[in-house]
PDB file of N, CA and C in Angstrom:
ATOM      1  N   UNK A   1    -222.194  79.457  23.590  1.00  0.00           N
ATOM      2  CA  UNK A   1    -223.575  79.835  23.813  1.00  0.00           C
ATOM      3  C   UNK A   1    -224.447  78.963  22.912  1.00  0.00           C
ATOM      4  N   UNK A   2    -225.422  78.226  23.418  1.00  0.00           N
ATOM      5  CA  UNK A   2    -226.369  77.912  22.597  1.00  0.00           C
ATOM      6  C   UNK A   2    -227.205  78.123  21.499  1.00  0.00           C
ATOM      7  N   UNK A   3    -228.230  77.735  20.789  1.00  0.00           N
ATOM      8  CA  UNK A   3    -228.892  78.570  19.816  1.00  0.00           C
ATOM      9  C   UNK A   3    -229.678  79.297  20.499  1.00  0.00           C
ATOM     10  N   UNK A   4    -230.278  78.479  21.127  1.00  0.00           N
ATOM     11  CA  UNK A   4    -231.351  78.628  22.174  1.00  0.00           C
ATOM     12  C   UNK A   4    -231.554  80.154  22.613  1.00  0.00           C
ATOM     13  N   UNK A   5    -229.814  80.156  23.528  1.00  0.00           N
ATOM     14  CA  UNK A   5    -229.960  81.183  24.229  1.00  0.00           C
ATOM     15  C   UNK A   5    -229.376  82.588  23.507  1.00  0.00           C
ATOM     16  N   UNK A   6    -228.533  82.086  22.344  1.00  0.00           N
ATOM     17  CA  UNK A   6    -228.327  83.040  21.644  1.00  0.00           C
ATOM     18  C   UNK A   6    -229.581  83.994  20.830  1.00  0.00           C
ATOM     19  N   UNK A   7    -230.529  83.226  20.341  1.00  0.00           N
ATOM     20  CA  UNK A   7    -231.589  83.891  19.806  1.00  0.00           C
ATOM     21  C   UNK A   7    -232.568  83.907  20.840  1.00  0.00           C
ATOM     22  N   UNK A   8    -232.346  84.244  21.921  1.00  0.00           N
ATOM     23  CA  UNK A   8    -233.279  85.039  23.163  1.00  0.00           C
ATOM     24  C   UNK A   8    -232.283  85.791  23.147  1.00  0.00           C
ATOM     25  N   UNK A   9    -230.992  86.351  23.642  1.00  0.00           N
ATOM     26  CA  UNK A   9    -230.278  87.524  23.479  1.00  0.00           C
ATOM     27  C   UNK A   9    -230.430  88.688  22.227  1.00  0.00           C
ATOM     28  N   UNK A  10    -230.752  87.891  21.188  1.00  0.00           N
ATOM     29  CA  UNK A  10    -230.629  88.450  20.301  1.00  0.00           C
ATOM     30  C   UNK A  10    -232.146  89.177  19.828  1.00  0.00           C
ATOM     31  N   UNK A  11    -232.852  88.453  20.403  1.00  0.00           N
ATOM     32  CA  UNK A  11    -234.299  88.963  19.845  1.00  0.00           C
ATOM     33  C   UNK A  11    -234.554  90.257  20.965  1.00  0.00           C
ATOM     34  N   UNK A  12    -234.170  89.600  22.547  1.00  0.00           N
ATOM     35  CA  UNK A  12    -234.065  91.094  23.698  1.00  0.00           C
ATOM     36  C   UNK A  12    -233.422  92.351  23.051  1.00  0.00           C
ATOM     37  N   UNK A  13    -231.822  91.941  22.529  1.00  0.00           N
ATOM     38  CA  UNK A  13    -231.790  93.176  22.078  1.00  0.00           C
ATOM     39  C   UNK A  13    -231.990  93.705  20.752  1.00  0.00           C
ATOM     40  N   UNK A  14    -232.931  93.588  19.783  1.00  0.00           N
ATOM     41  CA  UNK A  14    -233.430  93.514  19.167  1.00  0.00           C
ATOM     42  C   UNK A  14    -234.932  94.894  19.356  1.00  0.00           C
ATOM     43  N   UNK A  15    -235.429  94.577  20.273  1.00  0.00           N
ATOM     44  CA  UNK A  15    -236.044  94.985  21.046  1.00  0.00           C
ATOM     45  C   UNK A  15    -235.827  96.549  21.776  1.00  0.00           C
ATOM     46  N   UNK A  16    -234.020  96.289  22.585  1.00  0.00           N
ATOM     47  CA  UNK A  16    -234.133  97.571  23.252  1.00  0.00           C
ATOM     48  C   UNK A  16    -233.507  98.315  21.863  1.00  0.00           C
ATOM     49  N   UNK A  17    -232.791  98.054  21.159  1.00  0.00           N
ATOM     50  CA  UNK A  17    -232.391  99.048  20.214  1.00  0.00           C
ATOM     51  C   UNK A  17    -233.345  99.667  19.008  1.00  0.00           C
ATOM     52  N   UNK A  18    -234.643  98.558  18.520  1.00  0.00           N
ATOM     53  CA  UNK A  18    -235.520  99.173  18.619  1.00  0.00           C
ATOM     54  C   UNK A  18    -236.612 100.257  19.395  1.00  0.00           C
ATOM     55  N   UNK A  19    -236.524  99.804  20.470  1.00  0.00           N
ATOM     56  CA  UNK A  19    -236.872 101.003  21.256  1.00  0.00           C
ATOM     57  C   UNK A  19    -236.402 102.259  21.469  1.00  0.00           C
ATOM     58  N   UNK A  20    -235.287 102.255  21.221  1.00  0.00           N
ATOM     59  CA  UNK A  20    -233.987 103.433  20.947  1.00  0.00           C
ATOM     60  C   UNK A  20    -233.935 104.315  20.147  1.00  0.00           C
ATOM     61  N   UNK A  21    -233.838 103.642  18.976  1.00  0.00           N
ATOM     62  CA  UNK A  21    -234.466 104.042  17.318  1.00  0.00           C
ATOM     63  C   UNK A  21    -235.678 105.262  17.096  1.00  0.00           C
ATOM     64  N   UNK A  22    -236.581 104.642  17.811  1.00  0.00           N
ATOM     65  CA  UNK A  22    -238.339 104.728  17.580  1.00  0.00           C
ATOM     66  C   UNK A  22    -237.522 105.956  18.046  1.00  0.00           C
ATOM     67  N   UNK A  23    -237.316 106.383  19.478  1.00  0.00           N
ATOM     68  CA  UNK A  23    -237.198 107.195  20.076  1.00  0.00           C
ATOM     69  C   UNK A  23    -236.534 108.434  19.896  1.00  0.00           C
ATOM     70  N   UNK A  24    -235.807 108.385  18.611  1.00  0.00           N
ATOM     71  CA  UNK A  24    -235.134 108.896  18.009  1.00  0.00           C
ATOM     72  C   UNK A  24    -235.797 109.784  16.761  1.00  0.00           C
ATOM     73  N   UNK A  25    -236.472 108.710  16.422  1.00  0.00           N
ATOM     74  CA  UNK A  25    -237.319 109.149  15.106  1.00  0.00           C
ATOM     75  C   UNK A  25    -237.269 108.091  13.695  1.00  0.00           C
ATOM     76  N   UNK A  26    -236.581 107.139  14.003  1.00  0.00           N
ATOM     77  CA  UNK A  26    -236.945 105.994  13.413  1.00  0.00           C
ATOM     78  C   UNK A  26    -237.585 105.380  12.826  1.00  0.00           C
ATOM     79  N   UNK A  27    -237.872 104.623  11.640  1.00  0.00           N
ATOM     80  CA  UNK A  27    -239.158 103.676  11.544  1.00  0.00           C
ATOM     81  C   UNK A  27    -237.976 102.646  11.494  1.00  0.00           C
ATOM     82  N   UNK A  28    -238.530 101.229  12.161  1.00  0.00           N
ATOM     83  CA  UNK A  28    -237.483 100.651  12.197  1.00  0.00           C
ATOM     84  C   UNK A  28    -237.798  99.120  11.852  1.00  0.00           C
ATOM     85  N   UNK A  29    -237.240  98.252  10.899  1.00  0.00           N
ATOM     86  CA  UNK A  29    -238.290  96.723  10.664  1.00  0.00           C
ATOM     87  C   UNK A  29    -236.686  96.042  11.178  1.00  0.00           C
ATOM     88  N   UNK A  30    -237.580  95.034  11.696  1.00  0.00           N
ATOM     89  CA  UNK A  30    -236.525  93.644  11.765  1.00  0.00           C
ATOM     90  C   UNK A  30    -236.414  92.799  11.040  1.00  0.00           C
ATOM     91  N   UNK A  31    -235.386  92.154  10.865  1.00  0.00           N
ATOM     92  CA  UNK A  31    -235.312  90.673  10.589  1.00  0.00           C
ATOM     93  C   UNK A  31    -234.680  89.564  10.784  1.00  0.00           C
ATOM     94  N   UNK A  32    -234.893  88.055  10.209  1.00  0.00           N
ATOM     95  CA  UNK A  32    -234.505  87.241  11.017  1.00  0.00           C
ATOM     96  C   UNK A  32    -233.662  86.484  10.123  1.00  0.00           C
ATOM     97  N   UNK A  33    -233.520  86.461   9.055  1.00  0.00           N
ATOM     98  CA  UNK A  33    -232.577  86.387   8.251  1.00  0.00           C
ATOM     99  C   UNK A  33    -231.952  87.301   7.369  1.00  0.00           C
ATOM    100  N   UNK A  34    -230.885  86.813   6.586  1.00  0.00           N
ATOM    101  CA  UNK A  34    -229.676  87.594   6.018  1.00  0.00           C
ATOM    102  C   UNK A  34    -228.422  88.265   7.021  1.00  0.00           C
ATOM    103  N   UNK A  35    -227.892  89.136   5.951  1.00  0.00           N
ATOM    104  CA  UNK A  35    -226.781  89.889   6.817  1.00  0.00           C
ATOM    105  C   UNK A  35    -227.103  90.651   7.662  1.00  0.00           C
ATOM    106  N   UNK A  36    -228.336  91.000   7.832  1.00  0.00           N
ATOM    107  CA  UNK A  36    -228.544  92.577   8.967  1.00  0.00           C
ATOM    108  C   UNK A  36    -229.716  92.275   9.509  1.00  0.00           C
ATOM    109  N   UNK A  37    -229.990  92.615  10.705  1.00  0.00           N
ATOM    110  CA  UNK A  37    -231.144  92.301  11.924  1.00  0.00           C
ATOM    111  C   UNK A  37    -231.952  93.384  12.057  1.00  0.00           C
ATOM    112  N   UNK A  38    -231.565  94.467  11.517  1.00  0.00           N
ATOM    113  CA  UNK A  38    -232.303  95.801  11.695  1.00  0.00           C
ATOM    114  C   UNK A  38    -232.103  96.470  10.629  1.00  0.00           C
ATOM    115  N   UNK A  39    -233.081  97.530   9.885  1.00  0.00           N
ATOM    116  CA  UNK A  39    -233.241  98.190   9.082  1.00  0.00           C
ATOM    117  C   UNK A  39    -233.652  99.944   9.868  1.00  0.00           C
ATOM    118  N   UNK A  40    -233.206 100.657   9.875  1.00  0.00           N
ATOM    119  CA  UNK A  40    -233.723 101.706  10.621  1.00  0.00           C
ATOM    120  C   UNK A  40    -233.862 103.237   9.574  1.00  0.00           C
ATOM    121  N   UNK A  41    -234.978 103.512   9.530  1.00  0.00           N
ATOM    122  CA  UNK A  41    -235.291 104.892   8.048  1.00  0.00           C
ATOM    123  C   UNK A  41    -235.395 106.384   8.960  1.00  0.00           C
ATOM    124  N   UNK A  42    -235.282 107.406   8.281  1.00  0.00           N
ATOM    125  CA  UNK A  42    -235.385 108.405   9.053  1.00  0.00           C
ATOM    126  C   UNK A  42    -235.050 109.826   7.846  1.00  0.00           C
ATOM    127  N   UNK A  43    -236.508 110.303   7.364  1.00  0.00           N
ATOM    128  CA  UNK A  43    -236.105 110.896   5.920  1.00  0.00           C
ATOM    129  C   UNK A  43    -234.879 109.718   5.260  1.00  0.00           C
ATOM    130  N   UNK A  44    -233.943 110.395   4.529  1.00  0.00           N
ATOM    131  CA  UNK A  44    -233.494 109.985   3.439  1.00  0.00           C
ATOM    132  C   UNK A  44    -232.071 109.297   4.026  1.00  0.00           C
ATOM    133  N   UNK A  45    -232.439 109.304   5.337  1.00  0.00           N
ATOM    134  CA  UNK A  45    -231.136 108.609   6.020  1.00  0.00           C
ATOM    135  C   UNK A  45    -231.569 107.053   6.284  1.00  0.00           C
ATOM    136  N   UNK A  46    -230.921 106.024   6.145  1.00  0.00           N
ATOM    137  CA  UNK A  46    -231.038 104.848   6.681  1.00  0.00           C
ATOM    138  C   UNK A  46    -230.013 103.967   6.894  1.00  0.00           C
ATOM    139  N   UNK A  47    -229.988 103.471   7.789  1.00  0.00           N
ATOM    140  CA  UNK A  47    -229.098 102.468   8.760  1.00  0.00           C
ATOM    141  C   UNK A  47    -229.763 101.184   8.899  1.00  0.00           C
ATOM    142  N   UNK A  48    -228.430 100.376   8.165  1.00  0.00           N
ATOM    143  CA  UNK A  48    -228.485  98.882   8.126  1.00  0.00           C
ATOM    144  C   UNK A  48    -227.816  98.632   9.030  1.00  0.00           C
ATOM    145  N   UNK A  49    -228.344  97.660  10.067  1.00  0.00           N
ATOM    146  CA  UNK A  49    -227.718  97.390  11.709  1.00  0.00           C
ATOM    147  C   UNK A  49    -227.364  95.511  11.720  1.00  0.00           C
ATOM    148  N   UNK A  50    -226.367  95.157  12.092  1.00  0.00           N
ATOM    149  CA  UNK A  50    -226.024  93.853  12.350  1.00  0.00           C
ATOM    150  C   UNK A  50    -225.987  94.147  13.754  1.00  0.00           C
ATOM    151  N   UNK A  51    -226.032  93.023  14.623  1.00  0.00           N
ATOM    152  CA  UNK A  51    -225.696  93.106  16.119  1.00  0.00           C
ATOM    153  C   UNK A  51    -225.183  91.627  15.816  1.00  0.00           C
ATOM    154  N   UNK A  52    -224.287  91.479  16.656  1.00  0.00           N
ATOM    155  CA  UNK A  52    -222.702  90.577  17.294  1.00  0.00           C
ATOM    156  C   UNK A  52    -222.714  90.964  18.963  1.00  0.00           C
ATOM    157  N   UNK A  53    -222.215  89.357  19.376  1.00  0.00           N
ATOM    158  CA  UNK A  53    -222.154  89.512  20.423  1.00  0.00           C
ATOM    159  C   UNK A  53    -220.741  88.411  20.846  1.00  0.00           C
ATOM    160  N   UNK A  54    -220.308  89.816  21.832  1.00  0.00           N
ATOM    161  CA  UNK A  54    -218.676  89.021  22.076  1.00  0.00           C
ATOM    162  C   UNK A  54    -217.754  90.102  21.021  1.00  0.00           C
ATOM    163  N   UNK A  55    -216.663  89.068  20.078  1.00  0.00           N
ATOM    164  CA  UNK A  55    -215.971  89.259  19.264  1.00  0.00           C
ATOM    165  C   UNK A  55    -216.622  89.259  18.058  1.00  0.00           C
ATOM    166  N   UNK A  56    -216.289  90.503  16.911  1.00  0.00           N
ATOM    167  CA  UNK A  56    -216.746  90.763  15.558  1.00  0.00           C
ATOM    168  C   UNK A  56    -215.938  89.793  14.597  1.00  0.00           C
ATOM    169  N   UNK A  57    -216.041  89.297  14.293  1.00  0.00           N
ATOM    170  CA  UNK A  57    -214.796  88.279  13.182  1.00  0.00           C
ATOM    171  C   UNK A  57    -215.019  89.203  11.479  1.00  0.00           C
ATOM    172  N   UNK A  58    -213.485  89.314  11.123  1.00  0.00           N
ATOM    173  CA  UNK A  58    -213.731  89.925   9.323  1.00  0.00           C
ATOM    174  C   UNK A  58    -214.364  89.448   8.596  1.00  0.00           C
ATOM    175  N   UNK A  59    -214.699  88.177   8.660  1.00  0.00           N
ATOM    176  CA  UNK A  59    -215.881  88.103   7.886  1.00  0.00           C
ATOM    177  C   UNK A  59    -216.768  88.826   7.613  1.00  0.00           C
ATOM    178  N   UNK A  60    -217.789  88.833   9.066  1.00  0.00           N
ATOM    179  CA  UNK A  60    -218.594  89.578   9.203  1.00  0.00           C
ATOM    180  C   UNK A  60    -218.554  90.956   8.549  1.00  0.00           C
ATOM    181  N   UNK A  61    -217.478  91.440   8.819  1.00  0.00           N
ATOM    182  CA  UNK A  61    -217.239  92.950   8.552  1.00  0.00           C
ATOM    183  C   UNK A  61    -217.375  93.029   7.165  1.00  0.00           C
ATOM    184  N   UNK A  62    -216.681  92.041   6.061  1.00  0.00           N
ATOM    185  CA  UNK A  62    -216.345  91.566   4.609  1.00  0.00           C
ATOM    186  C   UNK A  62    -217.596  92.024   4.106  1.00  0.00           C
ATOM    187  N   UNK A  63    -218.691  90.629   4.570  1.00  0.00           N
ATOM    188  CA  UNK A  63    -219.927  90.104   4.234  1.00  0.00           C
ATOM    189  C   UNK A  63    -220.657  91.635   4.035  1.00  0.00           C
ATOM    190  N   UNK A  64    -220.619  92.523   4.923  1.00  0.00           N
ATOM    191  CA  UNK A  64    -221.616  93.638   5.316  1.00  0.00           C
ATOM    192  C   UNK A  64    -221.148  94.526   4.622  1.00  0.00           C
ATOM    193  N   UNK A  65    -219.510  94.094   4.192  1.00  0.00           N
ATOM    194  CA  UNK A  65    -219.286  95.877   3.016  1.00  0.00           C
ATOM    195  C   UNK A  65    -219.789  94.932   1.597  1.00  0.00           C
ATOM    196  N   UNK A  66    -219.709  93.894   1.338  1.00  0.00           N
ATOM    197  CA  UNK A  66    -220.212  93.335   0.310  1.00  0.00           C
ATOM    198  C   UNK A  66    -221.307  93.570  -0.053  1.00  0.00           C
ATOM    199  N   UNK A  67    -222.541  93.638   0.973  1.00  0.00           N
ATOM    200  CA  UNK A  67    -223.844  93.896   0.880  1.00  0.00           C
ATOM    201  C   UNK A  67    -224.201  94.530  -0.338  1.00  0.00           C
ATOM    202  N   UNK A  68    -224.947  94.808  -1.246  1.00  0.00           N
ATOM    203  CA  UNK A  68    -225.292  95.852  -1.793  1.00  0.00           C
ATOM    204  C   UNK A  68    -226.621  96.442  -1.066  1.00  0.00           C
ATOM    205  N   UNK A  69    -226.224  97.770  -1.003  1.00  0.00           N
ATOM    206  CA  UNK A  69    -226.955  98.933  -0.627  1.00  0.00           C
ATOM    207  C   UNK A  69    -226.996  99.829  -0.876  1.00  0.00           C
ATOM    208  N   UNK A  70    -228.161 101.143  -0.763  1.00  0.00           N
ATOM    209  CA  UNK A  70    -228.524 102.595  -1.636  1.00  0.00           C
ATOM    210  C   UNK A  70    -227.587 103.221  -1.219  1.00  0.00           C
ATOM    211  N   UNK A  71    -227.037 104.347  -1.793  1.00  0.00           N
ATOM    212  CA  UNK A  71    -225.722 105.249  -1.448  1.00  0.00           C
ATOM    213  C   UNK A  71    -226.220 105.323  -0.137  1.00  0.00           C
ATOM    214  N   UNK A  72    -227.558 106.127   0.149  1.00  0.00           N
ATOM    215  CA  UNK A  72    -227.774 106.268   1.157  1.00  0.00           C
ATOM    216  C   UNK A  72    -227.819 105.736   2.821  1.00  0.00           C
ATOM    217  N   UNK A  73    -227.356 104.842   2.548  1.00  0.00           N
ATOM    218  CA  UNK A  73    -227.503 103.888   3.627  1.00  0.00           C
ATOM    219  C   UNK A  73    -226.166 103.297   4.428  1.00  0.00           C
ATOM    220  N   UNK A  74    -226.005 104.274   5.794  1.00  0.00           N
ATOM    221  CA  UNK A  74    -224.964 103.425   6.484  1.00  0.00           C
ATOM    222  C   UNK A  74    -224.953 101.776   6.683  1.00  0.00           C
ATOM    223  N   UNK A  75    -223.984 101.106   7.028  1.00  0.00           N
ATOM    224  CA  UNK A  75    -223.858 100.110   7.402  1.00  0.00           C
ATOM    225  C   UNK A  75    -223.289 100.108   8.547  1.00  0.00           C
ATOM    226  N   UNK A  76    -223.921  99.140   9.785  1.00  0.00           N
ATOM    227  CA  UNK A  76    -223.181  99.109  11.277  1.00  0.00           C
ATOM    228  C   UNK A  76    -223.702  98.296  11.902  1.00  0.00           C
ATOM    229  N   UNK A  77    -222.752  97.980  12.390  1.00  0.00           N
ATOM    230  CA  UNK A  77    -221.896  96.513  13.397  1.00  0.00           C
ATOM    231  C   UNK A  77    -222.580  97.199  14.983  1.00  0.00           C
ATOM    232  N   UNK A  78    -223.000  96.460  15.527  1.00  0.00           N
ATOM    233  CA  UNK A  78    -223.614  96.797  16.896  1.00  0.00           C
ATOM    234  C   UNK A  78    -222.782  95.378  17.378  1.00  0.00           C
ATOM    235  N   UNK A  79    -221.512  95.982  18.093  1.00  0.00           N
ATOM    236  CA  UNK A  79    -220.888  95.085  19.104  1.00  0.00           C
ATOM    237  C   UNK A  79    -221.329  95.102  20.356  1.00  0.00           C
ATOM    238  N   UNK A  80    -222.199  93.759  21.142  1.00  0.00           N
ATOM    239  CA  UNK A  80    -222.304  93.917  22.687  1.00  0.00           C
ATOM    240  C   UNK A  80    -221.547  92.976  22.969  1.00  0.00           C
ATOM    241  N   UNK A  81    -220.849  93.482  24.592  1.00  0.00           N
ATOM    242  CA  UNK A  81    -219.955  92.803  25.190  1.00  0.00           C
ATOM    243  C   UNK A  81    -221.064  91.397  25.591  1.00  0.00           C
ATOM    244  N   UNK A  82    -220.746  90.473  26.643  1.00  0.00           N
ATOM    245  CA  UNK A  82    -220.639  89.363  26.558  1.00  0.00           C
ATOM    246  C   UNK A  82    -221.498  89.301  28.089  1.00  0.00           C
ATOM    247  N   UNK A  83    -221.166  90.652  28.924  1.00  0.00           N
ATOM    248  CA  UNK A  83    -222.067  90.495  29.707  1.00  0.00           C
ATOM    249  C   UNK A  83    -223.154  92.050  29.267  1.00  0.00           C
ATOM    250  N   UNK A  84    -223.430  92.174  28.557  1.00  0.00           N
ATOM    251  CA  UNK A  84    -224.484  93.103  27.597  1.00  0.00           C
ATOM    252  C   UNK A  84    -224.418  94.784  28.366  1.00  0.00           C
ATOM    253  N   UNK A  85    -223.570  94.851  28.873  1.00  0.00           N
ATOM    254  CA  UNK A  85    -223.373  96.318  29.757  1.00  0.00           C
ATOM    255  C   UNK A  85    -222.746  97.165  28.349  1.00  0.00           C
ATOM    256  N   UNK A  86    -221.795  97.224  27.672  1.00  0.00           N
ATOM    257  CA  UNK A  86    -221.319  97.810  26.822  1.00  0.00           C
ATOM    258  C   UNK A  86    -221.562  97.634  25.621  1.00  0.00           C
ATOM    259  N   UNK A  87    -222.057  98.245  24.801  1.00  0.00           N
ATOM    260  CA  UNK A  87    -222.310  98.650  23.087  1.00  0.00           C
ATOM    261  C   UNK A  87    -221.302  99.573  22.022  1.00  0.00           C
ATOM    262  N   UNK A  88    -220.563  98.987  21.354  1.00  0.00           N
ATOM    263  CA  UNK A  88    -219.877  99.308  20.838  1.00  0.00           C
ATOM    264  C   UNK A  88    -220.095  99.673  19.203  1.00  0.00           C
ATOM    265  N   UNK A  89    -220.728 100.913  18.417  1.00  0.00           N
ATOM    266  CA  UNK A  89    -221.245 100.495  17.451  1.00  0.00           C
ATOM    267  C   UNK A  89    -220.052 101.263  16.420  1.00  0.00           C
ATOM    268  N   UNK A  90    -219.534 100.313  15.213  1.00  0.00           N
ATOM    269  CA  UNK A  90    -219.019 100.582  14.045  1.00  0.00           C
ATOM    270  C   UNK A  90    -219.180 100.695  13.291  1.00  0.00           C
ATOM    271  N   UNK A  91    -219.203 101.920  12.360  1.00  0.00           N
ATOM    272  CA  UNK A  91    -219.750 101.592  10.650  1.00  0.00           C
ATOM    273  C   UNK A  91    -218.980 101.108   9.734  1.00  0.00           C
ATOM    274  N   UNK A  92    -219.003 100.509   9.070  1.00  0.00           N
ATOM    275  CA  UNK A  92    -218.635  99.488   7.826  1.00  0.00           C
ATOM    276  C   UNK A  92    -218.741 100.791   6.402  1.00  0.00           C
ATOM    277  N   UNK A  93    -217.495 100.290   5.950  1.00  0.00           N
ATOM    278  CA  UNK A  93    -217.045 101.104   4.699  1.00  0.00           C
ATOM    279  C   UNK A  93    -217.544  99.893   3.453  1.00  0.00           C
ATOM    280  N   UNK A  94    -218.484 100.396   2.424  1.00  0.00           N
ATOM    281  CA  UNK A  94    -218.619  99.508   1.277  1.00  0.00           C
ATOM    282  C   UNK A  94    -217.492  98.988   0.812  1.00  0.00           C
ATOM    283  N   UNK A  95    -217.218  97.600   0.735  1.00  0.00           N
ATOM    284  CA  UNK A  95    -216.004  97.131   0.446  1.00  0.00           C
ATOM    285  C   UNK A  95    -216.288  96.968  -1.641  1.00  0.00           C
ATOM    286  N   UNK A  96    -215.085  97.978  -1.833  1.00  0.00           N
ATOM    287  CA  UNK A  96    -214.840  97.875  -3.141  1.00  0.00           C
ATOM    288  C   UNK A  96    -213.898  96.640  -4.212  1.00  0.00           C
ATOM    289  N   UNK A  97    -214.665  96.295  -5.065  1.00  0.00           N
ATOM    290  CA  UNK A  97    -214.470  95.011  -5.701  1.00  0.00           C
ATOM    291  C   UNK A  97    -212.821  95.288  -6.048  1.00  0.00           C
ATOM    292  N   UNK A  98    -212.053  93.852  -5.545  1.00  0.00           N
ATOM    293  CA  UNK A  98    -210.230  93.668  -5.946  1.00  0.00           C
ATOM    294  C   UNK A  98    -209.093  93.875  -4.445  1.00  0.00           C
ATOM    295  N   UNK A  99    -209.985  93.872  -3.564  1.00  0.00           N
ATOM    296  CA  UNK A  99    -209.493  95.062  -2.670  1.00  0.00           C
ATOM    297  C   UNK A  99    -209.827  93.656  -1.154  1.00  0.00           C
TER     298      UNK A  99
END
């Protein structure tokens, strides 16, 4: 996939899962760099969102328990398949230092 067309996929869904969010009760910011594309608050709950598309590689997964973040705050992998019909979302366990 291109850059091109990868960051038009990515900004669309960007978009509907923001729309999702809101709908939920959400406040929700984006972004366009670092490890995570979405930030989503809700009282004292908040969800740090990566989206991947296709296959998740451990890295990724590594990188995102590495993160530092507030106790409070899940971490999750938004897997879409490849033709964007299926969403697969995982949460990420803080990866503890040695390990």
């Amino acid at each position: 996939m291109s850059a091109i067309s990868f960051k038009r996929r990515l900004r669309a869904r960007k978009r509907k899962i923001t729309t999702t969010l809101e709908a939920q009760g959400y406040r929700v910011r984006t972004f366009d760099t670092g490890p995570f594309h979405l930030m989503a608050c809700r009282g004292r709950l908040a969800r740090a969102i990566r989206i991947c598309f296709g296959y998740t590689e451990t890295a990724d997964i590594i990188s995102i328990g590495r993160e530092p973040m507030p106790d409070g705050c899940l971490r999750e992998i938004w897997q879409i398949s490849d033709d964007g019909r299926n969403v697969v979302v995982a949460k990420v366990a803080k990866h503890v230092k040695g390990q």
